[in-house]
PDB file of N, CA and C in Angstrom:
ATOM      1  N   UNK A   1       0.837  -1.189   0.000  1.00  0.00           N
ATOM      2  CA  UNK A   1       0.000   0.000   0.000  1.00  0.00           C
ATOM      3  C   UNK A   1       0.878   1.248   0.000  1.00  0.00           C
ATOM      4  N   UNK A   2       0.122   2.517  -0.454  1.00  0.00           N
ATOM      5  CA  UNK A   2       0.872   3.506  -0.537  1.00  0.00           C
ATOM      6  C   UNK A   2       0.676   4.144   1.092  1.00  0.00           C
ATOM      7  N   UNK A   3       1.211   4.977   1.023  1.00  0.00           N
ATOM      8  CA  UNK A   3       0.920   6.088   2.061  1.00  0.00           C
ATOM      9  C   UNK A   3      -0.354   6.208   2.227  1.00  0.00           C
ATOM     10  N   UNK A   4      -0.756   6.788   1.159  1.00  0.00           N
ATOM     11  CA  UNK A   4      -1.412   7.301   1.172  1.00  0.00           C
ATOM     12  C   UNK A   4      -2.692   6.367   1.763  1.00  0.00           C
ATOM     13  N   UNK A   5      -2.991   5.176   0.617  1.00  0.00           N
ATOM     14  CA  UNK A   5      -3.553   4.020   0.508  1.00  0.00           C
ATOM     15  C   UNK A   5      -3.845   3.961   2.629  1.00  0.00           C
ATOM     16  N   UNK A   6      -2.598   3.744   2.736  1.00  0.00           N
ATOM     17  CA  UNK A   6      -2.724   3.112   4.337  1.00  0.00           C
ATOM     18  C   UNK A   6      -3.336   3.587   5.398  1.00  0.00           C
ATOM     19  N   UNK A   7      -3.249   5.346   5.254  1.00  0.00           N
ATOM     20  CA  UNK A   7      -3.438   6.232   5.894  1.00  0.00           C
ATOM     21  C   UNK A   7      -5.143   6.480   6.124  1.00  0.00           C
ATOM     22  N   UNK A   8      -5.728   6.042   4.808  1.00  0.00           N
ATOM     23  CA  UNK A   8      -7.073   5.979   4.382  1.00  0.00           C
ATOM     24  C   UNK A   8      -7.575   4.729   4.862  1.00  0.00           C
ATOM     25  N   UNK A   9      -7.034   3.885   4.771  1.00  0.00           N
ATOM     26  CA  UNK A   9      -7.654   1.952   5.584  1.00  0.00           C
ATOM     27  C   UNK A   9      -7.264   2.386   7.028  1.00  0.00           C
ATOM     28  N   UNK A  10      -6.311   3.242   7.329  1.00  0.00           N
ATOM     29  CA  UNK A  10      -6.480   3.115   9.028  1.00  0.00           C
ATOM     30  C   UNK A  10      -7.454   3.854   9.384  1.00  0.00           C
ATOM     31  N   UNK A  11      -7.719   5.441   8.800  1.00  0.00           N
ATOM     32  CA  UNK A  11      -9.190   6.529   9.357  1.00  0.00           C
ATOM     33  C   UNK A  11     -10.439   5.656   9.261  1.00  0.00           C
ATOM     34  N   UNK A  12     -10.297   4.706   8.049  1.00  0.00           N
ATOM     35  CA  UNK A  12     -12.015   4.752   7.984  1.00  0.00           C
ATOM     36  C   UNK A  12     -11.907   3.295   8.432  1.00  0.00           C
ATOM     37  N   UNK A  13     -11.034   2.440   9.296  1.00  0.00           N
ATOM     38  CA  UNK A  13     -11.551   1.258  10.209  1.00  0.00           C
ATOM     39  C   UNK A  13     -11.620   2.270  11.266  1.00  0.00           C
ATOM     40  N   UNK A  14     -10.644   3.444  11.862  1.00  0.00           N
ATOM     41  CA  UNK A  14     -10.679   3.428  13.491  1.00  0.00           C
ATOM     42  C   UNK A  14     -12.415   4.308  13.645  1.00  0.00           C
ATOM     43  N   UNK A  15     -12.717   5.096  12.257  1.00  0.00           N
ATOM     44  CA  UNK A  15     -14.245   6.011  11.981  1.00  0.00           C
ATOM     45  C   UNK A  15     -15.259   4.694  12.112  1.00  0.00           C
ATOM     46  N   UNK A  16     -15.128   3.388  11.909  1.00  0.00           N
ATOM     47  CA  UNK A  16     -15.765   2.397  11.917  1.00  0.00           C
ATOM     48  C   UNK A  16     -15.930   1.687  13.160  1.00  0.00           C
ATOM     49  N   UNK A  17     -15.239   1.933  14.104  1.00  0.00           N
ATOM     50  CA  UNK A  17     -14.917   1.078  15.110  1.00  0.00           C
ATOM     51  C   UNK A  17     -15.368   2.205  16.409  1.00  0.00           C
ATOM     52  N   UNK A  18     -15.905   3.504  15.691  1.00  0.00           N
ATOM     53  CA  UNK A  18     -16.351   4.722  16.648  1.00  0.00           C
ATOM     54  C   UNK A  18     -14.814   5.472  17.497  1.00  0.00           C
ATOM     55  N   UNK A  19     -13.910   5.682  16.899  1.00  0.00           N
ATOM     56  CA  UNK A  19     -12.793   6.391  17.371  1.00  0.00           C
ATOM     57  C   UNK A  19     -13.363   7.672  17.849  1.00  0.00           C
ATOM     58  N   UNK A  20     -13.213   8.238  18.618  1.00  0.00           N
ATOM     59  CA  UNK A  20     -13.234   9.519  18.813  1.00  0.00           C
ATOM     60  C   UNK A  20     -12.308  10.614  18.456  1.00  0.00           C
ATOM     61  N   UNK A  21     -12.865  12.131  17.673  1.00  0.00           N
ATOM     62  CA  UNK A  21     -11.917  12.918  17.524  1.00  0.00           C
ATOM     63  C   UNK A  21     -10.713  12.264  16.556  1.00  0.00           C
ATOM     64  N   UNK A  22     -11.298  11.764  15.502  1.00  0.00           N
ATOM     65  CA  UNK A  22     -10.174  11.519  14.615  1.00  0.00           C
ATOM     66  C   UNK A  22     -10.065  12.702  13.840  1.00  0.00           C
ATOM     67  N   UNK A  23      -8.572  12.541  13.750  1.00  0.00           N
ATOM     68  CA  UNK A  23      -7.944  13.615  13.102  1.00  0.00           C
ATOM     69  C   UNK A  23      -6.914  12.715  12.215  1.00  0.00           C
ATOM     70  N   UNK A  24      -6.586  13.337  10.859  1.00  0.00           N
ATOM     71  CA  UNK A  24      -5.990  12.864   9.986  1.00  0.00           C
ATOM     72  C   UNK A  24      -4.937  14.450   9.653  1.00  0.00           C
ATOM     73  N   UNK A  25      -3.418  14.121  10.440  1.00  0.00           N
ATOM     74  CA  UNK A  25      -2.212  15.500  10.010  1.00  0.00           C
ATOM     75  C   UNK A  25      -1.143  15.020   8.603  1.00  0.00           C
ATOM     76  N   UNK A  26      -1.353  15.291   7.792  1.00  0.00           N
ATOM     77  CA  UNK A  26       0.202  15.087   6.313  1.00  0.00           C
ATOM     78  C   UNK A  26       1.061  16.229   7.133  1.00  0.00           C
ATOM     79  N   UNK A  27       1.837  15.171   7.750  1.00  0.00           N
ATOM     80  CA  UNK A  27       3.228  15.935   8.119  1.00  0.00           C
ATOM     81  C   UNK A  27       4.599  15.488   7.538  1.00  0.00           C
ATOM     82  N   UNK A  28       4.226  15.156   6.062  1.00  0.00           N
ATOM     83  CA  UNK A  28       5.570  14.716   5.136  1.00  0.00           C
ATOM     84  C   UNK A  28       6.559  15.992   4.785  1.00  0.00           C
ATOM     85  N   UNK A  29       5.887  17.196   5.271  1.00  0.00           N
ATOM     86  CA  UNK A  29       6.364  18.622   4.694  1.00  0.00           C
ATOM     87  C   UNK A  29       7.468  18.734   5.848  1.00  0.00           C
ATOM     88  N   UNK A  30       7.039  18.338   7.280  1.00  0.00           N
ATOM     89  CA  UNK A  30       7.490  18.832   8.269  1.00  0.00           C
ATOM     90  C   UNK A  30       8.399  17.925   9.157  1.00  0.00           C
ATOM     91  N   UNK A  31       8.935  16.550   8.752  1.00  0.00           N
ATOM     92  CA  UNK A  31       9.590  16.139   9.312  1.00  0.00           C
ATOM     93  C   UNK A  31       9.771  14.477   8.695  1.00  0.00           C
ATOM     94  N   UNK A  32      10.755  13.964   8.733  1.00  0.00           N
ATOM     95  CA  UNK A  32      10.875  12.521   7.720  1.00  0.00           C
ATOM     96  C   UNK A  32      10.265  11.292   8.981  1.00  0.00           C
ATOM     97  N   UNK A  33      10.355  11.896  10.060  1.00  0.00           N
ATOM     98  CA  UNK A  33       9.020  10.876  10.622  1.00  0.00           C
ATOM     99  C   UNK A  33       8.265   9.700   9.948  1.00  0.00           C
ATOM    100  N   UNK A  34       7.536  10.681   9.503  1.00  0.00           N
ATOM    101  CA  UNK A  34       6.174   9.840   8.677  1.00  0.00           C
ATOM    102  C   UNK A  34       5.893  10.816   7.256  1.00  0.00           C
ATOM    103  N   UNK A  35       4.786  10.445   6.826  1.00  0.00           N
ATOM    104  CA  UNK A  35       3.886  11.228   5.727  1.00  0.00           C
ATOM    105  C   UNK A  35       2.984  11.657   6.455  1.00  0.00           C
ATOM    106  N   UNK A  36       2.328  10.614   7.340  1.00  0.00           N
ATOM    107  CA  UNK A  36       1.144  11.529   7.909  1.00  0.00           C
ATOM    108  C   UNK A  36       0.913  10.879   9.331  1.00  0.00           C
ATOM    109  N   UNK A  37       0.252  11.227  10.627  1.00  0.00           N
ATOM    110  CA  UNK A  37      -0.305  10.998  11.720  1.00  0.00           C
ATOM    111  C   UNK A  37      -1.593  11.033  11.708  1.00  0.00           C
ATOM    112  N   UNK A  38      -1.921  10.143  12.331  1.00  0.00           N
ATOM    113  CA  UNK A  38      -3.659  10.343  12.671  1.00  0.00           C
ATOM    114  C   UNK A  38      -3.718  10.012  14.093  1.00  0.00           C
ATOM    115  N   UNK A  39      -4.452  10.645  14.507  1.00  0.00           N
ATOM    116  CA  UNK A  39      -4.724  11.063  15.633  1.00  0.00           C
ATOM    117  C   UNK A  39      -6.348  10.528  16.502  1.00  0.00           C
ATOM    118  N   UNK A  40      -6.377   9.806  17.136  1.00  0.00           N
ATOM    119  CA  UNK A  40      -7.725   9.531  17.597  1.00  0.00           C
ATOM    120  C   UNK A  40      -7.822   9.301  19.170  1.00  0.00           C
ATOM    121  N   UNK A  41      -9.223   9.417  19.707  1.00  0.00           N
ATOM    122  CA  UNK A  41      -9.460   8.940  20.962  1.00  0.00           C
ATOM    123  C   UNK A  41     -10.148   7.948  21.110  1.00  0.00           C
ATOM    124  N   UNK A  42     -10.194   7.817  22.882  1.00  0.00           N
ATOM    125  CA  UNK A  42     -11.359   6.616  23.307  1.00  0.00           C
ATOM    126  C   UNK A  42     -11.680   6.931  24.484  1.00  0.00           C
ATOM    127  N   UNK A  43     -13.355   6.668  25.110  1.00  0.00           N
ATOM    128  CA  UNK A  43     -13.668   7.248  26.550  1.00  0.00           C
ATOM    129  C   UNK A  43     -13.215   6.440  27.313  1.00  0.00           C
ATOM    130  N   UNK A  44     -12.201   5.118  27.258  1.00  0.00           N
ATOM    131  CA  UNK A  44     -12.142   4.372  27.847  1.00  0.00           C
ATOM    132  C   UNK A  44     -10.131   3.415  27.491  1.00  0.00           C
ATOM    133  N   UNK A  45      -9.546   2.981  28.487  1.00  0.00           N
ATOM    134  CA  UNK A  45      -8.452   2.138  28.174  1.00  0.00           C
ATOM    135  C   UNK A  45      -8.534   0.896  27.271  1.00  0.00           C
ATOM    136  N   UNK A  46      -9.252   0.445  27.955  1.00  0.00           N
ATOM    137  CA  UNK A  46     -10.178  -0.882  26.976  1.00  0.00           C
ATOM    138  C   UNK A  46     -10.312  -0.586  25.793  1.00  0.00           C
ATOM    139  N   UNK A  47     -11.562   0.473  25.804  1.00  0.00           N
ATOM    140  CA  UNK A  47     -11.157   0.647  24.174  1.00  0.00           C
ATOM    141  C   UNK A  47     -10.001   1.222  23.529  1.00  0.00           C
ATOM    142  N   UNK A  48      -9.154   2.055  24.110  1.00  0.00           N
ATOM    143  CA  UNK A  48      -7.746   2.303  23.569  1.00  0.00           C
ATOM    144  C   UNK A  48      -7.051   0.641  23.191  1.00  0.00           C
ATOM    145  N   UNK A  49      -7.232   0.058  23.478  1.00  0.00           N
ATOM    146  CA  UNK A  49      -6.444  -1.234  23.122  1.00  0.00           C
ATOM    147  C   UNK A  49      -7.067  -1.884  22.544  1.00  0.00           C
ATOM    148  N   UNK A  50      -8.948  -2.158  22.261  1.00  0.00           N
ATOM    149  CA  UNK A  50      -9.347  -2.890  21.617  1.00  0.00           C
ATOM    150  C   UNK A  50      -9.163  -1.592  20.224  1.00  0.00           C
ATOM    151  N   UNK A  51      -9.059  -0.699  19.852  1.00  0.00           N
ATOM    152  CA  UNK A  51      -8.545   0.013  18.518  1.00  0.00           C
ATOM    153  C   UNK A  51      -7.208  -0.304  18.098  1.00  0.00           C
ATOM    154  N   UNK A  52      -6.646  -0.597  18.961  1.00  0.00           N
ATOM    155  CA  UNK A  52      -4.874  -0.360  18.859  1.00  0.00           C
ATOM    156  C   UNK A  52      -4.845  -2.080  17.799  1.00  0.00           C
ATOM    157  N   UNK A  53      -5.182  -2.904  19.107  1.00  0.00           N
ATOM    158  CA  UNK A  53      -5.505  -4.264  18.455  1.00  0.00           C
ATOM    159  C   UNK A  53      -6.260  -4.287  16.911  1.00  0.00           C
ATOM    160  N   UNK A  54      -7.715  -4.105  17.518  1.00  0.00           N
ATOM    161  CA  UNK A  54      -8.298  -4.118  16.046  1.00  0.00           C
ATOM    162  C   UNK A  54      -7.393  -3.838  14.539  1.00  0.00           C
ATOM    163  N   UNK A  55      -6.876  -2.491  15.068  1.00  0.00           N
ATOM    164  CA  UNK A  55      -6.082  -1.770  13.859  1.00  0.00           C
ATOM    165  C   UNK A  55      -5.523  -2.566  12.828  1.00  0.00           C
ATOM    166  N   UNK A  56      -4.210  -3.266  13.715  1.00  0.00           N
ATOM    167  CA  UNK A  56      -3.378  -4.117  13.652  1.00  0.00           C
ATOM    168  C   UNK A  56      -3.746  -5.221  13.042  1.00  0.00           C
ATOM    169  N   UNK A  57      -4.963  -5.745  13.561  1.00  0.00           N
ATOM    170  CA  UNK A  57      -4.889  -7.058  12.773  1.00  0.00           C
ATOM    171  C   UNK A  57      -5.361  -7.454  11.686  1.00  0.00           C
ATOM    172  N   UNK A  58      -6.458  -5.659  11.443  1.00  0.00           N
ATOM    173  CA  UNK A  58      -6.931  -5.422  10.200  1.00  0.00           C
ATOM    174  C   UNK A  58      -5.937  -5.404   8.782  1.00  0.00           C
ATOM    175  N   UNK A  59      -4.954  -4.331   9.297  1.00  0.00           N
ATOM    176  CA  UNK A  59      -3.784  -4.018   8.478  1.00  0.00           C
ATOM    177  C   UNK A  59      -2.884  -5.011   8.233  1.00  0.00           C
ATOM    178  N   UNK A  60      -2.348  -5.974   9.551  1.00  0.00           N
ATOM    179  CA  UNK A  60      -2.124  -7.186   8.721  1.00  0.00           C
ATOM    180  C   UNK A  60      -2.421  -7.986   7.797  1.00  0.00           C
ATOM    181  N   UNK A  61      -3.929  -8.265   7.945  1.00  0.00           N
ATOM    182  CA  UNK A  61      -4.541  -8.516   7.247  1.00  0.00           C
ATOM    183  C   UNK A  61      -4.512  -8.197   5.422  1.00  0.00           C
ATOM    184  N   UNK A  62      -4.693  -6.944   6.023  1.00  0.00           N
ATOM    185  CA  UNK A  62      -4.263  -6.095   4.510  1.00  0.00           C
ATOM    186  C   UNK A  62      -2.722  -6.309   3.409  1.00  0.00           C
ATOM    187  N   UNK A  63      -1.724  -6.790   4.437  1.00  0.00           N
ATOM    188  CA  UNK A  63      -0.494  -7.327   4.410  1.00  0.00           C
ATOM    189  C   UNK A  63       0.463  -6.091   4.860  1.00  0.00           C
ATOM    190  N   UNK A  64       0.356  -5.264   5.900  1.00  0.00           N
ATOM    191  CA  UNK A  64       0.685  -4.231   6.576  1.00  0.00           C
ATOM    192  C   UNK A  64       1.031  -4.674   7.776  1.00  0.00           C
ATOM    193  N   UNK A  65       2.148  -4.325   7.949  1.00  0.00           N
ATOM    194  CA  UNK A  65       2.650  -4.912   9.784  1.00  0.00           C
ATOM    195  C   UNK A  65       3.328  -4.015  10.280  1.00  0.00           C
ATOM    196  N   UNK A  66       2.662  -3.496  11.536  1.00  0.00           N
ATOM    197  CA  UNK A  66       3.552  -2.691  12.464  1.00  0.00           C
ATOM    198  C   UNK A  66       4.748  -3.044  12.764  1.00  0.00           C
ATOM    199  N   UNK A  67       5.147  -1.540  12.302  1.00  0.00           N
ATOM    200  CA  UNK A  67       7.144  -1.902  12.814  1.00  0.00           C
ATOM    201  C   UNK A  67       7.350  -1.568  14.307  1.00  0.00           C
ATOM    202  N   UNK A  68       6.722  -0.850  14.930  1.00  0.00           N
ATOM    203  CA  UNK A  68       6.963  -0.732  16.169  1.00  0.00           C
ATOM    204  C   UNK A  68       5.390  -0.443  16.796  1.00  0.00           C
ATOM    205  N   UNK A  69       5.116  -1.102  18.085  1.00  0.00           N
ATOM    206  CA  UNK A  69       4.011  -1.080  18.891  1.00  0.00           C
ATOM    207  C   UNK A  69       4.567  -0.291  20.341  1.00  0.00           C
ATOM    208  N   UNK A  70       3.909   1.117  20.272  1.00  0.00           N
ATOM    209  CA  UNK A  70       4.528   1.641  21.770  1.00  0.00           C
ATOM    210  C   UNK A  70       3.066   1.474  22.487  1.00  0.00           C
ATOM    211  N   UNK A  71       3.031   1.152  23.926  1.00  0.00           N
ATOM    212  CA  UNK A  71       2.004   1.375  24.998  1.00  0.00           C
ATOM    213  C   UNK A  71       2.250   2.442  26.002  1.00  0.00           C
ATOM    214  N   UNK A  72       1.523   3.420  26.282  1.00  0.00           N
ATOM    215  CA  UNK A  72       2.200   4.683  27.111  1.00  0.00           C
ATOM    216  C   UNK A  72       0.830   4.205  28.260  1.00  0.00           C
ATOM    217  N   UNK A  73       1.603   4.084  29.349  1.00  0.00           N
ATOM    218  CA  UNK A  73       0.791   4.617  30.801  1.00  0.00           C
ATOM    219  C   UNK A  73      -0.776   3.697  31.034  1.00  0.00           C
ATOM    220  N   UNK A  74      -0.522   2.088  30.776  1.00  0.00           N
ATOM    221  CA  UNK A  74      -1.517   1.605  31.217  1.00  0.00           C
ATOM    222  C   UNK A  74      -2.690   1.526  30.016  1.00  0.00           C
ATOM    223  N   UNK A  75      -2.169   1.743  28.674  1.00  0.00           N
ATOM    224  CA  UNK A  75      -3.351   2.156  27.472  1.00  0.00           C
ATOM    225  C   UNK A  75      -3.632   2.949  27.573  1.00  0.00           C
ATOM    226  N   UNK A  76      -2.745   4.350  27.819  1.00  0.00           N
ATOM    227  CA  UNK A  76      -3.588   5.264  27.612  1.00  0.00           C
ATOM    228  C   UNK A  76      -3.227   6.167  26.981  1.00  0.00           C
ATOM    229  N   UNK A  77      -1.865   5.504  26.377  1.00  0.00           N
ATOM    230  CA  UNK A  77      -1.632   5.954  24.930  1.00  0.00           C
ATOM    231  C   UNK A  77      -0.849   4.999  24.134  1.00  0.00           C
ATOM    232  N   UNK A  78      -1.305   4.582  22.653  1.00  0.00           N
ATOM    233  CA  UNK A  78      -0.805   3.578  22.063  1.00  0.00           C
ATOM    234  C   UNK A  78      -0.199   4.456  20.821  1.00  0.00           C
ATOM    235  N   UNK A  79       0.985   3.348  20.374  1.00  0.00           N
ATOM    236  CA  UNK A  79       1.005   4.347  19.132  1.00  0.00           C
ATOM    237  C   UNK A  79       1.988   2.765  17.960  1.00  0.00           C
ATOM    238  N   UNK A  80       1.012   3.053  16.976  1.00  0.00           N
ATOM    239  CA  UNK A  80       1.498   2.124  15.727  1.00  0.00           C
ATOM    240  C   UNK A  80       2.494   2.773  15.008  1.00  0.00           C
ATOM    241  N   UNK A  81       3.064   2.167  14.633  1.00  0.00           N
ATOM    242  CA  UNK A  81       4.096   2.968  13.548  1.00  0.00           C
ATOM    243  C   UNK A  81       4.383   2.386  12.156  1.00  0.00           C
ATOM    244  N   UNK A  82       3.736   2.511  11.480  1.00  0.00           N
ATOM    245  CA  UNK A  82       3.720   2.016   9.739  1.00  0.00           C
ATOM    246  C   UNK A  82       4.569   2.587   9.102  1.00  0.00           C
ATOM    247  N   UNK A  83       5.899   3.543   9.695  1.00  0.00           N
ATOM    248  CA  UNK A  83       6.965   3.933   9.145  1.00  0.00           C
ATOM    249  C   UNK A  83       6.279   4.981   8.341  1.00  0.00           C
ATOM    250  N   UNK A  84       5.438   5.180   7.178  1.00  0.00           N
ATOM    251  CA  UNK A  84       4.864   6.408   6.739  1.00  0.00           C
ATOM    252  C   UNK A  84       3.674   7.246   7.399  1.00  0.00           C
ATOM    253  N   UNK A  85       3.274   6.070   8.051  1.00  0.00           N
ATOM    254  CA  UNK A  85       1.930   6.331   8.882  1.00  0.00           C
ATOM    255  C   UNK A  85       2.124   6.056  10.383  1.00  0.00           C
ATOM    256  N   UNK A  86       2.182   6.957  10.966  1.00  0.00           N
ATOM    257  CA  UNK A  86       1.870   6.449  12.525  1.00  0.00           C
ATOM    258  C   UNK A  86       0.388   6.942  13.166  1.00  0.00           C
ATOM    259  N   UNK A  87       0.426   6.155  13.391  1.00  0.00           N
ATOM    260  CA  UNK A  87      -0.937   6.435  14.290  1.00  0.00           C
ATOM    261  C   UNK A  87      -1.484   5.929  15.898  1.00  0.00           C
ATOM    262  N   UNK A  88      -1.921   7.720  16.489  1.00  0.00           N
ATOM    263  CA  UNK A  88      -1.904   7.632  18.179  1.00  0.00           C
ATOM    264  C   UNK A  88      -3.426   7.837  18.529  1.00  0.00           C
ATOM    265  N   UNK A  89      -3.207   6.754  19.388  1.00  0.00           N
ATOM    266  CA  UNK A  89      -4.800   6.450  20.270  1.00  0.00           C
ATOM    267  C   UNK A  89      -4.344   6.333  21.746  1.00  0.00           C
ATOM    268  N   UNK A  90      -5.800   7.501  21.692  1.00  0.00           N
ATOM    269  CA  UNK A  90      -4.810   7.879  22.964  1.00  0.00           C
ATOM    270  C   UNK A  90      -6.904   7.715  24.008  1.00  0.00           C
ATOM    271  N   UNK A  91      -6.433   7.489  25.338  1.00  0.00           N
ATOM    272  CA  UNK A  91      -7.805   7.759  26.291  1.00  0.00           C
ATOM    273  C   UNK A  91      -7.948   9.432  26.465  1.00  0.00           C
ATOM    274  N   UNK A  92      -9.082   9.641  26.640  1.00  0.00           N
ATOM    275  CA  UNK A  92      -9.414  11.191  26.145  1.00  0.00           C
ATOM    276  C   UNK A  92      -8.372  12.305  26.782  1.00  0.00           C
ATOM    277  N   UNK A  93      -8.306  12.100  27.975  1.00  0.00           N
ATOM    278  CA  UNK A  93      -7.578  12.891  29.184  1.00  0.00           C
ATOM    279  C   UNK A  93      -6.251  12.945  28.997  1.00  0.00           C
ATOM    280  N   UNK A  94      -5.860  11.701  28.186  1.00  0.00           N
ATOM    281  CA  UNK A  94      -4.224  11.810  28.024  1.00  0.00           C
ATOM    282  C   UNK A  94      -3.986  12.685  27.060  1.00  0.00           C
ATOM    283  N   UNK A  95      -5.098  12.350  25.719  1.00  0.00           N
ATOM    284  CA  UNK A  95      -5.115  13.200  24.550  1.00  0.00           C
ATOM    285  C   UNK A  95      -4.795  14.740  24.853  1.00  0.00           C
ATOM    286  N   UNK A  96      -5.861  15.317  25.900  1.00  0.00           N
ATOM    287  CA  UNK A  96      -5.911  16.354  26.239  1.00  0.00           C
ATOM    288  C   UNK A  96      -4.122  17.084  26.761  1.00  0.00           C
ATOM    289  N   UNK A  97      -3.929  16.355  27.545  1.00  0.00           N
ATOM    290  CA  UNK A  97      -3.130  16.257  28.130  1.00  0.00           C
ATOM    291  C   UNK A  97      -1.500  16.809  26.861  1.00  0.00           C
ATOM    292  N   UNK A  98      -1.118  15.947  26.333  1.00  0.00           N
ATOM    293  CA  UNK A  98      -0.500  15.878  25.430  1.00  0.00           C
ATOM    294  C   UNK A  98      -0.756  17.161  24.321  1.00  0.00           C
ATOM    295  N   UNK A  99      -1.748  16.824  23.923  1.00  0.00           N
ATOM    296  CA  UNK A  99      -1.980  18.057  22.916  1.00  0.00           C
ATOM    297  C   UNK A  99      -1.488  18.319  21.426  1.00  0.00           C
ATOM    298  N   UNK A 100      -1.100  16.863  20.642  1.00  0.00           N
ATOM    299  CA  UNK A 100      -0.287  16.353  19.528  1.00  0.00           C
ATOM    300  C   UNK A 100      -0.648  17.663  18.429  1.00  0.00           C
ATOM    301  N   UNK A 101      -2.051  18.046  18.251  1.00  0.00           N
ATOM    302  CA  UNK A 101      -2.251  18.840  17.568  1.00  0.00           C
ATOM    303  C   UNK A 101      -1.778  20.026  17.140  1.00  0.00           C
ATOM    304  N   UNK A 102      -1.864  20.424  18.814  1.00  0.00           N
ATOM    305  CA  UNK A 102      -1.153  21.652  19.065  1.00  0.00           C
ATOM    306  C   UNK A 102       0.540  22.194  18.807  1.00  0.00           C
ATOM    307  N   UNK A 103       0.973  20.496  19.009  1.00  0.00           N
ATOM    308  CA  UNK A 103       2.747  20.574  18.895  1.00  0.00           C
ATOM    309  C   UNK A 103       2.491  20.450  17.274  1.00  0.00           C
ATOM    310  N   UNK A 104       1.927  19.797  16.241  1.00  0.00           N
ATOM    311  CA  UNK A 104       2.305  19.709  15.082  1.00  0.00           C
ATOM    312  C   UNK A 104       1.135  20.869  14.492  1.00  0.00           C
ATOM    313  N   UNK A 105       1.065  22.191  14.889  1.00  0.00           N
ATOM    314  CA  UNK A 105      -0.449  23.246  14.124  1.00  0.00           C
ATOM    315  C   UNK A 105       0.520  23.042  12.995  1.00  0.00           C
ATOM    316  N   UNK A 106       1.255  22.815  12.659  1.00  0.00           N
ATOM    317  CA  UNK A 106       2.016  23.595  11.060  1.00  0.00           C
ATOM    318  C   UNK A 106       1.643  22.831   9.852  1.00  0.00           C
ATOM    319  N   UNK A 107       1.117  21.866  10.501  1.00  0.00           N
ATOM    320  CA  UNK A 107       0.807  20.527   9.308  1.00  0.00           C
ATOM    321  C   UNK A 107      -0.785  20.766   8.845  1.00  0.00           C
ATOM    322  N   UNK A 108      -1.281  20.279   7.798  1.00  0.00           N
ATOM    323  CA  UNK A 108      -1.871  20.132   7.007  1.00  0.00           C
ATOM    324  C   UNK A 108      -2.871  18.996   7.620  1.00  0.00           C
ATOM    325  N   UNK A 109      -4.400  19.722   8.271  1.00  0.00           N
ATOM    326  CA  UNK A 109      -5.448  18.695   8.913  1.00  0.00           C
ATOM    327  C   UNK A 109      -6.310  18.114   7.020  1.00  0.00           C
ATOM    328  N   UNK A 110      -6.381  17.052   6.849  1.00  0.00           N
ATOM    329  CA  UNK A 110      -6.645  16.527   6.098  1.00  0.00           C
ATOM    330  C   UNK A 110      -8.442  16.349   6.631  1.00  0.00           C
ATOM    331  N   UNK A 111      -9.101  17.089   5.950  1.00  0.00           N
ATOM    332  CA  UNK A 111     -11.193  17.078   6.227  1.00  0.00           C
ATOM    333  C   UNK A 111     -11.176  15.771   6.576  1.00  0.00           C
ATOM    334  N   UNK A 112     -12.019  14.634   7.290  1.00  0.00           N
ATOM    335  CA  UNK A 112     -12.384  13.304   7.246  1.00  0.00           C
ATOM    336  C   UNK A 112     -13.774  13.007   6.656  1.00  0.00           C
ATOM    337  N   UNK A 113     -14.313  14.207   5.998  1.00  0.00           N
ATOM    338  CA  UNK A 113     -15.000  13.670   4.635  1.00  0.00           C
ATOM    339  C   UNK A 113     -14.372  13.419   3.320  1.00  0.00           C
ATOM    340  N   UNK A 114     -12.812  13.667   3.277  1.00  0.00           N
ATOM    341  CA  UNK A 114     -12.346  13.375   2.157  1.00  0.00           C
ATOM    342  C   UNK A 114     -11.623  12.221   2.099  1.00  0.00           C
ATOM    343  N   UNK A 115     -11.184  11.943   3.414  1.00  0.00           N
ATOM    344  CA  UNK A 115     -10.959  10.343   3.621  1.00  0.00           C
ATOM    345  C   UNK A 115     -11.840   8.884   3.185  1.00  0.00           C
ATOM    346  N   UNK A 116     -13.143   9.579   4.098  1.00  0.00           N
ATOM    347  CA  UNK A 116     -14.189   8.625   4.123  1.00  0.00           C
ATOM    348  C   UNK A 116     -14.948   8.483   2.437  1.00  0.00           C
ATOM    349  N   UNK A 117     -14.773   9.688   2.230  1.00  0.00           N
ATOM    350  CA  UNK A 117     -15.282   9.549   0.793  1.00  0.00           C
ATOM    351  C   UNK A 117     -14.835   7.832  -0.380  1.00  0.00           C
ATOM    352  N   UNK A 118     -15.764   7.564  -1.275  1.00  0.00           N
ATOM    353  CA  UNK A 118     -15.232   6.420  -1.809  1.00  0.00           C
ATOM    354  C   UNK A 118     -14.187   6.531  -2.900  1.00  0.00           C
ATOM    355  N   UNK A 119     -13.156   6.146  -3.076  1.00  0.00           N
ATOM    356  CA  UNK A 119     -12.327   6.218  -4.305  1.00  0.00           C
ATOM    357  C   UNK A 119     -13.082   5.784  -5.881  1.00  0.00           C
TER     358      UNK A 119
END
């Protein structure tokens, strides 16, 4: 899959699975990181890990395998790393807390009707 490709199968399973506050950042401009971050919540730890999981085994599936699996603070922040794509699920309070948005404003919020939209 492309970047791009991947970035789009991860928004619209975690939009499927009821993520909260997804956010989709292209931060390929701003740092060799990634291409892009997405960003989501959960009212709950449980569900921070049943997304984190889900994700994963979807994208395997897909033939996509996380290169690195971080767990922050009990699930209450996970973070996949697809090398172009990373993506953080985080429990609401940590989200808050953290504020990913705020550290990356320079990047490019990608609408999530243009995600969800069909190719």
């Amino acid at each position: 899959m492309t970047a791009t490709e991947k970035m789009k199968f991860a928004a619209r399973f975690l939009d499927s699975k009821k993520a909260h506050e997804l956010s989709v950042l292209k931060v390929s401009e701003l740092t060799i990181l990634a291409d892009y971050f997405i960003i989501c919540s959960a009212p709950s730890t449980t569900q921070v890990k049943a997304l984190a999981d889900g994700l994963e085994e979807a994208l395997e599936a897909a033939g996509e395998r996380v290169l690195k699996r971080e767990g922050k603070q009990g699930f209450s922040w996970i973070l996949l790393d697809y090398s172009d794509v990373i993506v953080h699920i985080f429990y609401q309070e940590t989200r808050e807390f953290y504020g990913l948005e705020k550290l990356w404003a320079d990047a490019v919020e990608i609408p999530m009707e243009e995600i969800l939209e069909e190719d």
